[in-house]
C-alpha atoms as a PDB file:
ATOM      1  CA  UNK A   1      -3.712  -4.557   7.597  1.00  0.00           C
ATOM      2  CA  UNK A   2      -6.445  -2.210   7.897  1.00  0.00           C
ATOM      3  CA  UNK A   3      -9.650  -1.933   5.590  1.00  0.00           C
ATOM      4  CA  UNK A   4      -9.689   1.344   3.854  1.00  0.00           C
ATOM      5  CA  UNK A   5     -12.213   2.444   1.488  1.00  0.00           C
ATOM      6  CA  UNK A   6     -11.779   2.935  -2.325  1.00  0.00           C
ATOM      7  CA  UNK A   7     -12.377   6.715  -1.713  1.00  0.00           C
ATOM      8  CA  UNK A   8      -9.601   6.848   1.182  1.00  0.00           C
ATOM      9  CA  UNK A   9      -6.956   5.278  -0.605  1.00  0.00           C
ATOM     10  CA  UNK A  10      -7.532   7.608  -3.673  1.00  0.00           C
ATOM     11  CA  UNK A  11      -6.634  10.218  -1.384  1.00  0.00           C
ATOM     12  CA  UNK A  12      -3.571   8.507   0.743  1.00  0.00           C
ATOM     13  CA  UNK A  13      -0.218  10.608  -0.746  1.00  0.00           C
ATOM     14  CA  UNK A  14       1.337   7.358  -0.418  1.00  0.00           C
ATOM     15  CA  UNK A  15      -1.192   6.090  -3.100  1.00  0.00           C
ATOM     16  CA  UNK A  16      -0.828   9.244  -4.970  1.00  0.00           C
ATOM     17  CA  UNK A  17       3.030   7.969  -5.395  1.00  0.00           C
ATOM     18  CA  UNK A  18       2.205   4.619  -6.679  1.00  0.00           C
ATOM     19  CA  UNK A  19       0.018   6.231  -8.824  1.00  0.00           C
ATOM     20  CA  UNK A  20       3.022   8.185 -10.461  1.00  0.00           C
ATOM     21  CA  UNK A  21       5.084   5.048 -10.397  1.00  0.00           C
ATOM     22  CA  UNK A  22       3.040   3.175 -11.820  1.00  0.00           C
ATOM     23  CA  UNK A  23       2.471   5.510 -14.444  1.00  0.00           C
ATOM     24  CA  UNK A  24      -1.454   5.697 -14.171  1.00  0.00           C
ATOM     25  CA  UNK A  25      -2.574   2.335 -14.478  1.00  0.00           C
ATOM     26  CA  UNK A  26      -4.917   2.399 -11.403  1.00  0.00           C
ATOM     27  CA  UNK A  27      -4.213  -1.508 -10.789  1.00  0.00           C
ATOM     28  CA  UNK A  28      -0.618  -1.654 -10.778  1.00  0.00           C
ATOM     29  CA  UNK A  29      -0.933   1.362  -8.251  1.00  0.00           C
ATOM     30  CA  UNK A  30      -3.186  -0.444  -5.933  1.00  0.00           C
ATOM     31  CA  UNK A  31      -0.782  -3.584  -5.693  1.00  0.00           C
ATOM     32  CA  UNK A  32       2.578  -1.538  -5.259  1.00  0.00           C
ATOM     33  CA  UNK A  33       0.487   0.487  -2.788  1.00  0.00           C
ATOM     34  CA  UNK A  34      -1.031  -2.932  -0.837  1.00  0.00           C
ATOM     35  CA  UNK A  35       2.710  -4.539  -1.009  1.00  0.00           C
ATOM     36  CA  UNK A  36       3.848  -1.249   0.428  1.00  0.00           C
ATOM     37  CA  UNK A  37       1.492  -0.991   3.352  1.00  0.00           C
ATOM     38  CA  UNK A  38       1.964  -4.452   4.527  1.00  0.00           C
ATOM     39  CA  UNK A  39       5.796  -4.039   4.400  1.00  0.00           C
ATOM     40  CA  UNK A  40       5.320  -1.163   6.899  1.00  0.00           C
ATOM     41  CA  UNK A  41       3.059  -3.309   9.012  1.00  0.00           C
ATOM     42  CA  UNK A  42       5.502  -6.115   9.427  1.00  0.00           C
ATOM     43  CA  UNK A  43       8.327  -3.593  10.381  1.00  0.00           C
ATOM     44  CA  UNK A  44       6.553  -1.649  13.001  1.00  0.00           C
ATOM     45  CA  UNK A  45       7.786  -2.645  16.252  1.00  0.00           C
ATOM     46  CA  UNK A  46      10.904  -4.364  15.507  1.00  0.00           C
ATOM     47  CA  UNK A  47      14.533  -2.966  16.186  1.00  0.00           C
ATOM     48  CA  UNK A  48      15.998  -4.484  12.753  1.00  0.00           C
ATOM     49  CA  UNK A  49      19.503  -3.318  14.049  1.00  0.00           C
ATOM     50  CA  UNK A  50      19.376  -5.506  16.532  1.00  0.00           C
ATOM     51  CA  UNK A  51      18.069  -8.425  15.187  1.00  0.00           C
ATOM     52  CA  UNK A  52      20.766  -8.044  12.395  1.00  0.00           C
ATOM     53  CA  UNK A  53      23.853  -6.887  13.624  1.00  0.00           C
ATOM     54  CA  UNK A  54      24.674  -8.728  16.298  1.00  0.00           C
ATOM     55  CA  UNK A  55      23.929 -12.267  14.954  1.00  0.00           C
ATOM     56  CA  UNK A  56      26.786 -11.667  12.584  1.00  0.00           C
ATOM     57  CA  UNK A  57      28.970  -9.607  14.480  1.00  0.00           C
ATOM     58  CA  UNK A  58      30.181 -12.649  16.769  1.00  0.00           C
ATOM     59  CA  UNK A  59      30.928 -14.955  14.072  1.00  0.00           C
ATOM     60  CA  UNK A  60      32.815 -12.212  12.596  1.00  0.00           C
ATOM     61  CA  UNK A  61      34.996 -11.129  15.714  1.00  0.00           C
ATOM     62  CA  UNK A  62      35.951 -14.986  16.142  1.00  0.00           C
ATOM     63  CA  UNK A  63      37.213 -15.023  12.655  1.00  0.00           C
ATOM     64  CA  UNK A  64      39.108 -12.278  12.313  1.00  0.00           C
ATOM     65  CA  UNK A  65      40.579 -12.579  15.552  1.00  0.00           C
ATOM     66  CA  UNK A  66      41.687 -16.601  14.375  1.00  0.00           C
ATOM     67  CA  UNK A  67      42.938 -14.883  11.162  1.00  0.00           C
ATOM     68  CA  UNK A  68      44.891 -12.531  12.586  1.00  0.00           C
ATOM     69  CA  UNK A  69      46.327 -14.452  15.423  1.00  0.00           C
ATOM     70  CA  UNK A  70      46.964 -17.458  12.083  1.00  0.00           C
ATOM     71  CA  UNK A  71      48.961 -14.346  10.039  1.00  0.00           C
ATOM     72  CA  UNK A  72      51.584 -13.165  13.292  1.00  0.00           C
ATOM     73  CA  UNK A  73      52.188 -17.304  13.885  1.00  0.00           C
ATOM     74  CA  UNK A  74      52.974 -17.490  10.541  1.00  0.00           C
ATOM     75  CA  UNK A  75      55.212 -15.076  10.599  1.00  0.00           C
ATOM     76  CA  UNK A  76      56.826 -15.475  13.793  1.00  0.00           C
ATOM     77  CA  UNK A  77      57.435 -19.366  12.733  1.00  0.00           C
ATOM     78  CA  UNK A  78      59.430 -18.149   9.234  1.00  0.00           C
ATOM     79  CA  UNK A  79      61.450 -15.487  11.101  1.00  0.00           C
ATOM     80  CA  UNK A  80      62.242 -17.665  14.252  1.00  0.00           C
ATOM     81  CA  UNK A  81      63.213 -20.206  11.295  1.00  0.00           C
ATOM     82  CA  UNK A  82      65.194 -17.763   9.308  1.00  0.00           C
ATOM     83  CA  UNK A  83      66.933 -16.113  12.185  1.00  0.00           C
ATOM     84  CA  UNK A  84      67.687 -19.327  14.229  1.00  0.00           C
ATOM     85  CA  UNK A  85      65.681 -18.583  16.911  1.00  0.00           C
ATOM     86  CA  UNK A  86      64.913 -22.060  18.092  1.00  0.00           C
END
């Protein structure tokens, strides 16, 4: 995270938004607007949609795919039973 002065953080709009959230108290500001600034650091850079989707999305297709193919066994099994298919 960059150094900025006193002076030049007074005068960052982001600040000036803290400032309204945290409805004037000057040190409240100054931590929502240092918590804010480093989350911005840590996301430039990174393509979160990768990272996230496609971790879960695997996992996911494998399931539902089992799932299904569970469902139309089932129900082939009770109408082959019910219909005397075997």
């Amino acid at each position: 995270m960059k150094k900025l002065s006193g002076k030049k953080i007074k005068e960052d709009p982001l600040y000036q938004e803290c400032l309204e959230k945290a409805e004037g108290n000057e040190i409240r500001a100054l931590a929502i607007y240092r918590y804010r600034t480093s989350d911005q650091q840590k996301t430039i850079g990174e393509d979160l949609d990768q990272k996230e989707k496609w971790p879960m999305l695997a996992p996911l297709i494998i399931l539902y795919s089992l799932g299904t193919i569970g469902v139309l066994a089932l129900v082939f099994g009770f109408l082959a039973s019910r219909l005397n298919w075997w």
